[in-house]
Protein backbone atom coordinates (compact mmCIF):
# COMPACT_ATOMS: atom_id res chain seq x y z
CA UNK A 1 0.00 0.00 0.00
CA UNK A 2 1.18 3.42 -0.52
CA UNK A 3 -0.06 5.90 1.90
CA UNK A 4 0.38 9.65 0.85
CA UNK A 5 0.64 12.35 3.57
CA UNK A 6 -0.79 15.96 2.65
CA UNK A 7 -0.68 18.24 6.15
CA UNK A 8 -1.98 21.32 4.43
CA UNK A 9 -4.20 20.01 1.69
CA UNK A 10 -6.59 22.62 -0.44
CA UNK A 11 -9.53 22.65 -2.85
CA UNK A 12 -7.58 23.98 -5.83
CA UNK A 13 -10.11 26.47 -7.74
CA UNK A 14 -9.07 27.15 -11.26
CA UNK A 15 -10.23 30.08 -13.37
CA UNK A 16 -9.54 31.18 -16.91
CA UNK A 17 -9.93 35.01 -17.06
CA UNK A 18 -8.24 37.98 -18.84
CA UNK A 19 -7.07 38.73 -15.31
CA UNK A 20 -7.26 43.17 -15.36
CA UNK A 21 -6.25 44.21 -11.93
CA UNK A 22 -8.60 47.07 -10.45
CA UNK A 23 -11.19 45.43 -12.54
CA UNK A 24 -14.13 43.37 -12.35
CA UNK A 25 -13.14 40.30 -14.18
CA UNK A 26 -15.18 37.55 -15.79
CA UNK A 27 -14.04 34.30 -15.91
CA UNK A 28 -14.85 32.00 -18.95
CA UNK A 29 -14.17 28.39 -17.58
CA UNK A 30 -13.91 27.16 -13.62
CA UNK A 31 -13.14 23.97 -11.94
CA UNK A 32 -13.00 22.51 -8.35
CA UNK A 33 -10.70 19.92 -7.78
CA UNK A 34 -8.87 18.12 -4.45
CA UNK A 35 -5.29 19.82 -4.21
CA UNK A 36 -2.40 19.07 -2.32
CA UNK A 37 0.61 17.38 -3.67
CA UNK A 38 0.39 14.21 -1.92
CA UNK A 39 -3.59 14.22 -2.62
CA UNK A 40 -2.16 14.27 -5.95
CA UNK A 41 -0.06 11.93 -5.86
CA UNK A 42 -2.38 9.60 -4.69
CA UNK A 43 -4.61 10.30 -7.45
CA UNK A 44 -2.26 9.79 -10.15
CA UNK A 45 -1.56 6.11 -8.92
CA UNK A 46 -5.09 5.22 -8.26
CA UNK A 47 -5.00 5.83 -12.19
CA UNK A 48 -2.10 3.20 -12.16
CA UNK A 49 -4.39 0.99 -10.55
CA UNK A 50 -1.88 0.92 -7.25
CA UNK A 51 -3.42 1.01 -4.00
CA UNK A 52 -3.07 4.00 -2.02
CA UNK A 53 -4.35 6.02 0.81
CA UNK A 54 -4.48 9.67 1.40
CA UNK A 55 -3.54 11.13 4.46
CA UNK A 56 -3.53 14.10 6.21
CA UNK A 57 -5.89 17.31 7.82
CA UNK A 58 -8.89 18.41 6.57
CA UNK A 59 -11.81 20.58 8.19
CA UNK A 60 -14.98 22.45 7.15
CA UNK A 61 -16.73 22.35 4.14
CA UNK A 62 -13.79 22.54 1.72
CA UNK A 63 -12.42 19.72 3.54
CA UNK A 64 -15.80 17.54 2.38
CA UNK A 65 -15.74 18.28 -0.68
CA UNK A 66 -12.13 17.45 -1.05
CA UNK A 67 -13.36 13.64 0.74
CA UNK A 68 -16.36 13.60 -1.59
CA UNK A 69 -14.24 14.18 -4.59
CA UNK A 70 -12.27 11.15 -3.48
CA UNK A 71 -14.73 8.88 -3.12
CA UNK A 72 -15.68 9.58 -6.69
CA UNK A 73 -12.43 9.11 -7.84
CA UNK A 74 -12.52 5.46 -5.97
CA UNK A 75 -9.47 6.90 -4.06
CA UNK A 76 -9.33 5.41 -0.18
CA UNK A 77 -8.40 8.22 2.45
CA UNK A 78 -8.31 8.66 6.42
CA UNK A 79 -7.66 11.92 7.18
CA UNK A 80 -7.48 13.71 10.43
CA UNK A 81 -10.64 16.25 10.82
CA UNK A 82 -9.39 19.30 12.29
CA UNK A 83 -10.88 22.47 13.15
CA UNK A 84 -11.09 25.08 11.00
CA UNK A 85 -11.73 24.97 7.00
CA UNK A 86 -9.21 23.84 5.00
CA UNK A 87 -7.81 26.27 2.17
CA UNK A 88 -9.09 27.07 -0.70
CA UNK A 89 -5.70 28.08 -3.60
CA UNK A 90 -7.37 30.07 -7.08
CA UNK A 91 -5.15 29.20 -9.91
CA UNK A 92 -5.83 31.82 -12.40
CA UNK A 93 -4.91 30.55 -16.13
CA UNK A 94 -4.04 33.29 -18.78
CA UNK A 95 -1.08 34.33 -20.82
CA UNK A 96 0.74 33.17 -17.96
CA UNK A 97 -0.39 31.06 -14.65
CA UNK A 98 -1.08 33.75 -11.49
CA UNK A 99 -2.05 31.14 -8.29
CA UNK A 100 -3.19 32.67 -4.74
CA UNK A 101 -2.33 30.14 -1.89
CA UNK A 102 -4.01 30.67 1.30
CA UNK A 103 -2.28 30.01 4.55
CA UNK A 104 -4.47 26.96 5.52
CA UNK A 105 -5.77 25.55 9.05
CA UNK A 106 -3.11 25.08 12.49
CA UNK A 107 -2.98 21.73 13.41
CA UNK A 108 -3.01 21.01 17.18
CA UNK A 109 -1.08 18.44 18.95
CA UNK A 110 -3.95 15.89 19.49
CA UNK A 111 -4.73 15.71 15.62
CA UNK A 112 -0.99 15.43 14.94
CA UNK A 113 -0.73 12.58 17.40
CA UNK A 114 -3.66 10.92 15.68
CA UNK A 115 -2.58 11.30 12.20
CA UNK A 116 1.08 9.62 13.80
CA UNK A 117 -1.43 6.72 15.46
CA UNK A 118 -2.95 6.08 12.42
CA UNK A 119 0.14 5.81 10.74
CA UNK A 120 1.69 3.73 13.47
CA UNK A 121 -0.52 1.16 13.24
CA UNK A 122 -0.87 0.72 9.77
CA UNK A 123 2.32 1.22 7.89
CA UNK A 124 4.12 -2.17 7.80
CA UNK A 125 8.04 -3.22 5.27
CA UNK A 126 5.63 -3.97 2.23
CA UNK A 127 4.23 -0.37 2.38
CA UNK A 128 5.53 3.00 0.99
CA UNK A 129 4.85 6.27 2.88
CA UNK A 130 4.88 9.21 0.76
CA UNK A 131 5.61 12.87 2.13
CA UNK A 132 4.71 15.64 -0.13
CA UNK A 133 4.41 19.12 0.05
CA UNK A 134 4.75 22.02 2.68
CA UNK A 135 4.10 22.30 6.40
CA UNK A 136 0.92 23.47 7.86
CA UNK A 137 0.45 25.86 10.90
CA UNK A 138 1.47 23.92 13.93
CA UNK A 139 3.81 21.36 12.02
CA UNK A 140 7.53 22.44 11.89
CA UNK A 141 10.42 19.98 10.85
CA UNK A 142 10.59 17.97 13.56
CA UNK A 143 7.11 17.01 13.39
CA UNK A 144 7.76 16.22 9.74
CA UNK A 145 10.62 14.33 10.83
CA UNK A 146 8.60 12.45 13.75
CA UNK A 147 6.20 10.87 10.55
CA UNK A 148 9.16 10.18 8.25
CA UNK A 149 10.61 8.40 11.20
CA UNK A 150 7.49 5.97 11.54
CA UNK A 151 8.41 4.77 7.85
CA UNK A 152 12.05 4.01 9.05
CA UNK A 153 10.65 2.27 12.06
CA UNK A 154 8.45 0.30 10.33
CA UNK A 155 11.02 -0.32 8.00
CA UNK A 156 8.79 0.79 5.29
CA UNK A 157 9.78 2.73 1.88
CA UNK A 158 10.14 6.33 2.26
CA UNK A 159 9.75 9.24 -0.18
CA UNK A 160 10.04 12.71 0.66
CA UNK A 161 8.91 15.41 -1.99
CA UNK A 162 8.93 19.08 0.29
CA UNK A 163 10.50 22.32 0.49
CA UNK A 164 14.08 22.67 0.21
CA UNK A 165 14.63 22.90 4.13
CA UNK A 166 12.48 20.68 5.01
CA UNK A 167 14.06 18.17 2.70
CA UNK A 168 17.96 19.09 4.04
CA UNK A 169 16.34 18.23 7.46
CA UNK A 170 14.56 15.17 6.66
CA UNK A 171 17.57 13.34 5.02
CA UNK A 172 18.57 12.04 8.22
CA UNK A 173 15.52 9.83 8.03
CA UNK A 174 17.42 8.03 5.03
CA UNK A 175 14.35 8.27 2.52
CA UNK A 176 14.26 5.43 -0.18
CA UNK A 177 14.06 9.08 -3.18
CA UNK A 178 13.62 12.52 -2.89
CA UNK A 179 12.39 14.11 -5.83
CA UNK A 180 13.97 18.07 -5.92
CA UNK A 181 13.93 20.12 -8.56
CA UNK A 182 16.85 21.73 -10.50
CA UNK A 183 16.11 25.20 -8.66
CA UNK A 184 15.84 23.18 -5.04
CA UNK A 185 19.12 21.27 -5.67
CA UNK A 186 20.78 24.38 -6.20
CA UNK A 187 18.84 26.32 -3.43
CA UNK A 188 19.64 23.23 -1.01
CA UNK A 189 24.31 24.24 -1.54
CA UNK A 190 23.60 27.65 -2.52
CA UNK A 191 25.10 27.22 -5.99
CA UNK A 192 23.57 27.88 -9.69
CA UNK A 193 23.49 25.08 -11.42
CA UNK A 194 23.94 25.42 -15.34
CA UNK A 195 24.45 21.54 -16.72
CA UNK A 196 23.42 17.81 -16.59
CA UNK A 197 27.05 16.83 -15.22
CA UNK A 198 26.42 19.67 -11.94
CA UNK A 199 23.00 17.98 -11.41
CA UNK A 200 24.78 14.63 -10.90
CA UNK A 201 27.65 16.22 -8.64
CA UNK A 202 25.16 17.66 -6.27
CA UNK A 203 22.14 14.70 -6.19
CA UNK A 204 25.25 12.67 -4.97
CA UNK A 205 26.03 15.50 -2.13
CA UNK A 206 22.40 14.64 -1.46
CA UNK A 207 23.05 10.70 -0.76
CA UNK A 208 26.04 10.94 1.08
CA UNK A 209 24.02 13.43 3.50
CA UNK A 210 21.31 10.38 3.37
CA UNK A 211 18.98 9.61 0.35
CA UNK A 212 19.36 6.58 -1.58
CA UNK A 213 18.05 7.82 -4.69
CA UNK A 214 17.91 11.31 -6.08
CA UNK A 215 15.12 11.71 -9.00
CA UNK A 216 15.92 15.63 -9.88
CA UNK A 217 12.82 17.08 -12.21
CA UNK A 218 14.83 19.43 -14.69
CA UNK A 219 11.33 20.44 -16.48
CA UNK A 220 11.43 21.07 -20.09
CA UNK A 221 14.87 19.17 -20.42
CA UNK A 222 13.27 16.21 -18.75
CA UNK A 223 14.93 14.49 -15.37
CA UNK A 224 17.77 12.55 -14.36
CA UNK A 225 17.43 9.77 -11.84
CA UNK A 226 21.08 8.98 -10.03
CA UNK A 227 20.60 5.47 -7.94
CA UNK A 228 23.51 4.10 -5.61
CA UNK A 229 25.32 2.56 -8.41
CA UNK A 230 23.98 4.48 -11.59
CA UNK A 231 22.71 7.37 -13.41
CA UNK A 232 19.90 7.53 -15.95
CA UNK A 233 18.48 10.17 -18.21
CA UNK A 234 14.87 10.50 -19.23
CA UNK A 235 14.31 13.10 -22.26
CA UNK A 236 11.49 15.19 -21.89
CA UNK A 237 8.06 14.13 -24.21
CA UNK A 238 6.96 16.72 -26.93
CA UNK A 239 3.72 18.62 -26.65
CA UNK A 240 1.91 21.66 -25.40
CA UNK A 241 2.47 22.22 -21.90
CA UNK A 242 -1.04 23.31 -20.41
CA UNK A 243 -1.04 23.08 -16.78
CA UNK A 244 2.34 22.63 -14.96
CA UNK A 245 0.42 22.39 -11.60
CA UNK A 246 0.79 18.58 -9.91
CA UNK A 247 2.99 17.23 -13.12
CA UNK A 248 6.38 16.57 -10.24
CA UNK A 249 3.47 15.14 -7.92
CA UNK A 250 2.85 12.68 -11.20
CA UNK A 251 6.48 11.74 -11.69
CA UNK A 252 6.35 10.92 -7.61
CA UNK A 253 3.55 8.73 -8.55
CA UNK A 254 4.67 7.06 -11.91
CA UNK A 255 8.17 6.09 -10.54
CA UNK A 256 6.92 4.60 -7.23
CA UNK A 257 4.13 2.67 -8.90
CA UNK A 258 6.43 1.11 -11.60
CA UNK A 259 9.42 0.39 -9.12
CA UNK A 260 7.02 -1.84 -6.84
CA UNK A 261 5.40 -3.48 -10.24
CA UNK A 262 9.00 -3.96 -11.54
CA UNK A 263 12.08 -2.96 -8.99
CA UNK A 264 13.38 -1.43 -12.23
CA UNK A 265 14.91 2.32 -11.80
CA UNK A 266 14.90 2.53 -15.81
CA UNK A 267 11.07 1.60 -16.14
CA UNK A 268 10.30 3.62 -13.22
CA UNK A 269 11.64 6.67 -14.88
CA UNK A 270 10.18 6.15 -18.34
CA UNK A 271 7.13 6.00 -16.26
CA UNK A 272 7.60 9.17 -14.31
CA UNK A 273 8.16 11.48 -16.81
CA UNK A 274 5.40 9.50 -19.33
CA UNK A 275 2.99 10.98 -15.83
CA UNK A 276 4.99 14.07 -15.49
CA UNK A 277 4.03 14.57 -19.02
CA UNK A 278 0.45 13.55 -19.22
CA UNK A 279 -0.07 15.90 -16.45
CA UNK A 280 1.44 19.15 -18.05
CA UNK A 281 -0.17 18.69 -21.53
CA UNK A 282 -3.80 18.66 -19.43
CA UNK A 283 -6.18 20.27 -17.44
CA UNK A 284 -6.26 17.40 -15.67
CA UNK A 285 -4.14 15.15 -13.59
CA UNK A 286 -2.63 11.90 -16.09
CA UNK A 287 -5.38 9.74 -17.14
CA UNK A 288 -4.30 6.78 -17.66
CA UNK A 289 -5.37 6.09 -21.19
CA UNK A 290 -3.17 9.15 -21.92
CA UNK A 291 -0.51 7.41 -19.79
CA UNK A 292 -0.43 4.57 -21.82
CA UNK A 293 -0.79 6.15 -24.99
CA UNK A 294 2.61 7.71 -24.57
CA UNK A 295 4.32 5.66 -22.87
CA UNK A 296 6.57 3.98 -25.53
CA UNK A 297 7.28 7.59 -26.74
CA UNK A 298 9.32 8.02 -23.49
CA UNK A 299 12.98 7.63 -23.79
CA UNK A 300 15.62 6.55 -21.42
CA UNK A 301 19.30 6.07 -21.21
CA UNK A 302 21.63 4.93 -18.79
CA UNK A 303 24.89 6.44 -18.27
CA UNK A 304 27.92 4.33 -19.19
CA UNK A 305 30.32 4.32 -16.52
CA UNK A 306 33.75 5.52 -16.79
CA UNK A 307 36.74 4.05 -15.28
């Protein structure tokens, strides 16, 4: 089972609208949908037809519909009710993509302790717990740490997909991948990064501080997975970016889902960035026809070793 956590989940409102500020503006197209980036991710392998659980704090009426739209999906989830209502994030889609997050609900102790029961008692060393996204109000990096820690315990697969500190502080708990970005590598030893060989230097910083695998999401130039003994490179698919929103949350998805099916690090990144892909050319999350339909367009190559 793969069980997602989400601690400051949101319904994600998306508009289209010739956004004029000081104006009243009209939109021409709106959608409600479940966000959060481990919500996500759980979504995306539900489409992979992988079991999976979404975790996490919800409240209010936002936080129902975000259940509700779930359910519909066929997507299982236990989440912590809290007080207060969770956020709701406007995504406004026009020449460019304008979003307005919302600070979300605080979490108190009690519903962090039962979100850490919950987890506790169910994660066993066949399941994979997935961390994604940023803190909430009340949850700081030690509280982070204390769920990451429940994986290790349990000696279950850990994957850890955050904020650049959060993910410096959380290597300790020797995640299974991390999944940074070009721009969060580079934040993480304050350097600029500027080519493929640099990416590789630095993901390998990353596992001698703790991770075992380093999948770094280089976005139009694809990603490049480096492993404990190898490197690969996955080139990027061709087509009209639409929506950039949730695509890293797909790759999360399509490389954990194909590693379990296959224990395969080359299969599992042709099918990351075939969902990383699916997601940015739609206004959707990957479907999985359109998974499937692109798959074998997805190209991977291992690096040759030297020496």
């Amino acid at each position: 089972m793969i069980y997602t956590v989400t601690f400051n989940p949101a319904l994600d409102l998306f508009v289209e609208s010739e956004l004029v500020i000081g104006e009243i503006n009209r939109v021409t197209h709106e959608e409600y949908t479940p966000g959060g980036k481990g919500i996500n991710v759980s979504i995306v392998c539900k489409e992979l037809d992988t079991d999976t659980v979404a975790t996490g704090f919800i409240g209010g009426f936002t936080g129902e519909f975000i259940r509700s739209e779930l359910e519909k999906k066929g997507v299982k989830h236990n989440f912590v009710s809290c007080d207060g209502i969770t956020r709701i994030n406007m995504k406004i889609v026009e020449l460019q993509e304008t979003h307005i997050n919302l600070n979300g609900v605080s979490i108190s102790k009690d519903e962090f302790f039962e979100l850490k029961e919950y987890l506790s008692n169910k994660l066993t060393n066949k399941d994979v717990l997935i961390i994604s996204g940023n803190s909430a109000q009340g949850i700081g990096k030690e509280e982070f740490a204390e769920i990451a820690n429940i994986a290790k315990d349990k000696k279950a697969l850990l994957v850890i997909d955050t904020n650049q500190s959060y993910l410096e502080y959380l290597l300790i708990c020797k995640p299974f991948l991390i999944k940074p970005n070009v721009q969060e590598l580079a934040g993480v030893f304050n350097v600029a990064i500027t080519s493929e060989e640099e990416i590789i230097k630095y993901a390998r910083k990353l596992q001698q501080e703790g991770a075992k695998n380093v999948l770094v999401s280089n976005g139009a130039k694809g990603a490049i997975l480096v492993t404990e003994e190898d490197v690969y490179h996955g080139e990027p698919l061709i087509g009209q970016t639409v929506n950039s929103i949730g695509s890293g949350d797909s790759m999360v998805a399509g490389f954990v889902c194909e590693w379990l099916k296959t224990t395969d690090y080359e299969s599992a990144l042709r099918m990351a960035i075939t969902c990383g892909a699916a997601t940015a050319f739609s206004t959707t999350l990957a479907k999985k026809e359109d998974i499937i339909a692109n798959i074998d367009k997805a190209v991977v190559t291992k690096e040759v070793r030297r020496g």
